[in-house]
C-alpha atoms as a PDB file:
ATOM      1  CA  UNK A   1     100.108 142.651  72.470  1.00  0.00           C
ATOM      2  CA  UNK A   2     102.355 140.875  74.702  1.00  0.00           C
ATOM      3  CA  UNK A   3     101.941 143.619  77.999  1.00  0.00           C
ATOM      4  CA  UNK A   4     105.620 144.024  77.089  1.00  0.00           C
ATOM      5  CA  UNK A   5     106.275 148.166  77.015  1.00  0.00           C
ATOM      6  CA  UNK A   6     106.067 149.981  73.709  1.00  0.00           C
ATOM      7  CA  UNK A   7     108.775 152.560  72.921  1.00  0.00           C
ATOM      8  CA  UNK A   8     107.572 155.928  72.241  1.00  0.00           C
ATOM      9  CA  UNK A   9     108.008 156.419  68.647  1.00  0.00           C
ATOM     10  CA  UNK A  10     106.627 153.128  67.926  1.00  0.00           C
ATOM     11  CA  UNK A  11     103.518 153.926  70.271  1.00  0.00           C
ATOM     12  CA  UNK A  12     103.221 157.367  68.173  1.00  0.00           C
ATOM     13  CA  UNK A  13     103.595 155.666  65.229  1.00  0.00           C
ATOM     14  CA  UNK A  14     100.905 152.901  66.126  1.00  0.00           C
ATOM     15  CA  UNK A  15      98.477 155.509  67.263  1.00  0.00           C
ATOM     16  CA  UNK A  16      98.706 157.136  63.931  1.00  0.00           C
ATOM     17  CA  UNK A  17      97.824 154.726  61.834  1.00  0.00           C
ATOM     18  CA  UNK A  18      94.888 153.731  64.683  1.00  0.00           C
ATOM     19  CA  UNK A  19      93.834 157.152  64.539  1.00  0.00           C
ATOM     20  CA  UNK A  20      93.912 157.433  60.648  1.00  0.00           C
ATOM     21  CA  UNK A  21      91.680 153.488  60.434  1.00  0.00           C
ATOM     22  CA  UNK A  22      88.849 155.646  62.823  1.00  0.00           C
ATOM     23  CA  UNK A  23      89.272 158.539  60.565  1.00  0.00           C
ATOM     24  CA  UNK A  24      88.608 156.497  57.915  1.00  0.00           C
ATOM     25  CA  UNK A  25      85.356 154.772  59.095  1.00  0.00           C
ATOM     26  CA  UNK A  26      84.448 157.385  61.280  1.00  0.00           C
ATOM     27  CA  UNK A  27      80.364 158.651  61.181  1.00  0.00           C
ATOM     28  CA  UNK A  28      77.303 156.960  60.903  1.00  0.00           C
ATOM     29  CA  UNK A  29      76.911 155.424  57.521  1.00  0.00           C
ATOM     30  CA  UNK A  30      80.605 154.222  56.508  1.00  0.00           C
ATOM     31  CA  UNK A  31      80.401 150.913  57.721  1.00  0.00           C
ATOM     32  CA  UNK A  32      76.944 150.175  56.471  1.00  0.00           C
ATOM     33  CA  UNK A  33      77.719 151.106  53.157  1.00  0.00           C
ATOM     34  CA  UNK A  34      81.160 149.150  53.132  1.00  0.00           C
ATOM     35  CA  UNK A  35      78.956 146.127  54.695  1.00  0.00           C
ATOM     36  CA  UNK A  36      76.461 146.336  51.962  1.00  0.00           C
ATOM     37  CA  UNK A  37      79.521 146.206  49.077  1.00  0.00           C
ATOM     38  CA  UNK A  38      80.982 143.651  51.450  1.00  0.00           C
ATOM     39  CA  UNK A  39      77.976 141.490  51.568  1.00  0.00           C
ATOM     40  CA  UNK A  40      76.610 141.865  48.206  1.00  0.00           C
ATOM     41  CA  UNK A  41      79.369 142.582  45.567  1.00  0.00           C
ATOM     42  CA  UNK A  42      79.039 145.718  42.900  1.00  0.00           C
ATOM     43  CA  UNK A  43      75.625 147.411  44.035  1.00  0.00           C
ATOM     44  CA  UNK A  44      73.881 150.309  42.086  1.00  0.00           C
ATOM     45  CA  UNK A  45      72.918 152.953  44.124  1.00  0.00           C
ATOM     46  CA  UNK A  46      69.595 152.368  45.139  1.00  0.00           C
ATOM     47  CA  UNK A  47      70.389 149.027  46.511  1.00  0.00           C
ATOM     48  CA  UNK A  48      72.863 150.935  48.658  1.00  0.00           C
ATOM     49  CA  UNK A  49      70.207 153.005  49.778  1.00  0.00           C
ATOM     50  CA  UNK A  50      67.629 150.306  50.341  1.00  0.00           C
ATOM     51  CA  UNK A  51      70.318 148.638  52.572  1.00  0.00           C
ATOM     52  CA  UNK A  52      71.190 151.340  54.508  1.00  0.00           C
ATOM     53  CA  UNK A  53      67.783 152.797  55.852  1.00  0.00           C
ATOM     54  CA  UNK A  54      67.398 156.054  57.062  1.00  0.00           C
ATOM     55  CA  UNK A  55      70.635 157.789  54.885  1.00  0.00           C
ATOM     56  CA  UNK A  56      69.329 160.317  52.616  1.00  0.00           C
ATOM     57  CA  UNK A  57      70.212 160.298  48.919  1.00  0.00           C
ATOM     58  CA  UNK A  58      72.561 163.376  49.733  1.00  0.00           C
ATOM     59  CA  UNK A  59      73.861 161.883  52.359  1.00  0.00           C
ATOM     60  CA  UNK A  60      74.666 158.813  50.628  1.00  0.00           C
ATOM     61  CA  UNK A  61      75.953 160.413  47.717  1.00  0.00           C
ATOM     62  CA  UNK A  62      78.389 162.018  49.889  1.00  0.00           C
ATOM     63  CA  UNK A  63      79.970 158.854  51.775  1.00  0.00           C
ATOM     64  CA  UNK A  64      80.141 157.191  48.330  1.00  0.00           C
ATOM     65  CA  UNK A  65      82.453 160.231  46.789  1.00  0.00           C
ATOM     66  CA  UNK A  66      84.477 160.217  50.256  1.00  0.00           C
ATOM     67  CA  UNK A  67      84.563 156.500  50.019  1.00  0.00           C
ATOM     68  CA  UNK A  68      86.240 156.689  46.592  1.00  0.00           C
ATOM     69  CA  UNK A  69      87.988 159.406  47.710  1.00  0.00           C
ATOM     70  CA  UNK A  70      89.935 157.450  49.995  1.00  0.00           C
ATOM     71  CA  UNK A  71      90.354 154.624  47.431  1.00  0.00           C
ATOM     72  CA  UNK A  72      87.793 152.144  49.480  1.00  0.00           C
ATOM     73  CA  UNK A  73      85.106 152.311  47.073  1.00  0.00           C
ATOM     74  CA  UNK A  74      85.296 152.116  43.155  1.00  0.00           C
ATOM     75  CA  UNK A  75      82.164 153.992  40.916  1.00  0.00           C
ATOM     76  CA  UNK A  76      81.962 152.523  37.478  1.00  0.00           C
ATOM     77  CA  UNK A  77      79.759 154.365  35.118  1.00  0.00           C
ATOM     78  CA  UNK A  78      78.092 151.434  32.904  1.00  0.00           C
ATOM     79  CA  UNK A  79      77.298 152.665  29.203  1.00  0.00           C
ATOM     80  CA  UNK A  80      73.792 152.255  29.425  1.00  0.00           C
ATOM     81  CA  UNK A  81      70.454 154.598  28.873  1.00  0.00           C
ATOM     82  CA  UNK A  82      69.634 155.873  31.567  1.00  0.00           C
ATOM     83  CA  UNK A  83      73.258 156.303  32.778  1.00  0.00           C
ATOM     84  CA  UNK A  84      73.844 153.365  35.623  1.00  0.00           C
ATOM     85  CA  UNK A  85      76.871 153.676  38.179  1.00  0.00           C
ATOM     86  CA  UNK A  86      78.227 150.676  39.890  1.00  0.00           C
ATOM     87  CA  UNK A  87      80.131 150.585  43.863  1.00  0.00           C
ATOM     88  CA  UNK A  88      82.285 148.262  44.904  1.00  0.00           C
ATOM     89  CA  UNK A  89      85.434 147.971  46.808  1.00  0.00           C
ATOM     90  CA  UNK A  90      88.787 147.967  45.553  1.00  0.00           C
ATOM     91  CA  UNK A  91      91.564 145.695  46.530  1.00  0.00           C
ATOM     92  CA  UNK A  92      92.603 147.919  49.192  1.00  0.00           C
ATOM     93  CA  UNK A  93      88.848 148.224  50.426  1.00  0.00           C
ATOM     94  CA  UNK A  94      88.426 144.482  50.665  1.00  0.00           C
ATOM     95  CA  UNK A  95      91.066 144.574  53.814  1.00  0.00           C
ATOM     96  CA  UNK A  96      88.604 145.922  55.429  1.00  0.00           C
ATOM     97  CA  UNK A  97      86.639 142.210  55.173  1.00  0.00           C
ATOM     98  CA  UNK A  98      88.404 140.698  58.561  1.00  0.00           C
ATOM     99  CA  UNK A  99      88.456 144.138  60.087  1.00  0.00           C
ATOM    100  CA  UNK A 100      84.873 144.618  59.534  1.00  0.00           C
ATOM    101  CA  UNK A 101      83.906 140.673  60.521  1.00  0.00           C
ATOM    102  CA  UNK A 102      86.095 141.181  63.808  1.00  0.00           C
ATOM    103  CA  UNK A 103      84.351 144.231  64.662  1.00  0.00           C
ATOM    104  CA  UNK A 104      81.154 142.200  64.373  1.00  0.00           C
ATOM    105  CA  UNK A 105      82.182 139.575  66.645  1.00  0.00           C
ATOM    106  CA  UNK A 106      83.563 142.308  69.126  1.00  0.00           C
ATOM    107  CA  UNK A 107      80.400 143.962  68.838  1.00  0.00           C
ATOM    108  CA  UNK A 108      78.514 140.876  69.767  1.00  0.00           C
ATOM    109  CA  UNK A 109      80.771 139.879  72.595  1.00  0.00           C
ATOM    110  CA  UNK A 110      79.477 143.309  74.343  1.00  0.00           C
ATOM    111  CA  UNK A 111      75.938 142.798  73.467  1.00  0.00           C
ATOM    112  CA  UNK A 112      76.532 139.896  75.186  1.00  0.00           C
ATOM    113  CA  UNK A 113      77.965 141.546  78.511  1.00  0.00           C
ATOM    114  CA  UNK A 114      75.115 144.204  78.990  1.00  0.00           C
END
């Protein structure tokens, strides 16, 4: 950002894609589940849940099939007795890395400030 004046259709068509990133991440559990694949590589389940204290198993259920959904998140059924599914992100998730690390920082800068 250079303070320099943004036409219109480029503003619009920044604010889109803006909009569509919060969309994206938007709610209470997103990140924390992304963080926990971040941190941790392919994670069953469980460990998700473990991680992310306080979701419910419904709840996390349903961020992990929105998560896929939006191509974030891959679930790999492994061929195993009982039946064991495997998260992690997919190329297009791990972007989200230097987002997610700056967002952090950003975060701390303004715990900082209070």
């Amino acid at each position: 950002m250079t303070g320099k004046s943004v036409g219109i259709e480029k503003f619009e068509i920044d604010m889109t894609s803006l909009q569509n990133c919060v969309t994206l991440l938007n709610g209470k559990w997103r990140l924390r589940i992304l963080y926990s694949i971040l941190c941790n590589g392919q994670r069953n389940f469980s460990s998700i849940e473990r991680d992310v204290s306080g979701i419910s198993a419904k709840m996390l259920s349903k961020e992990l099939k929105e998560l896929e959904i939006n191509q974030l998140i891959t679930r790999r059924i492994l061929g195993s007795r009982p039946i064991a599914v495997q998260y992690e992100l997919t190329d297009y998730g791990n972007t989200l890395k230097k987002v997610i690390i700056t967002l952090i920082d950003w975060g701390k800068i303004k715990n900082r400030i209070k």
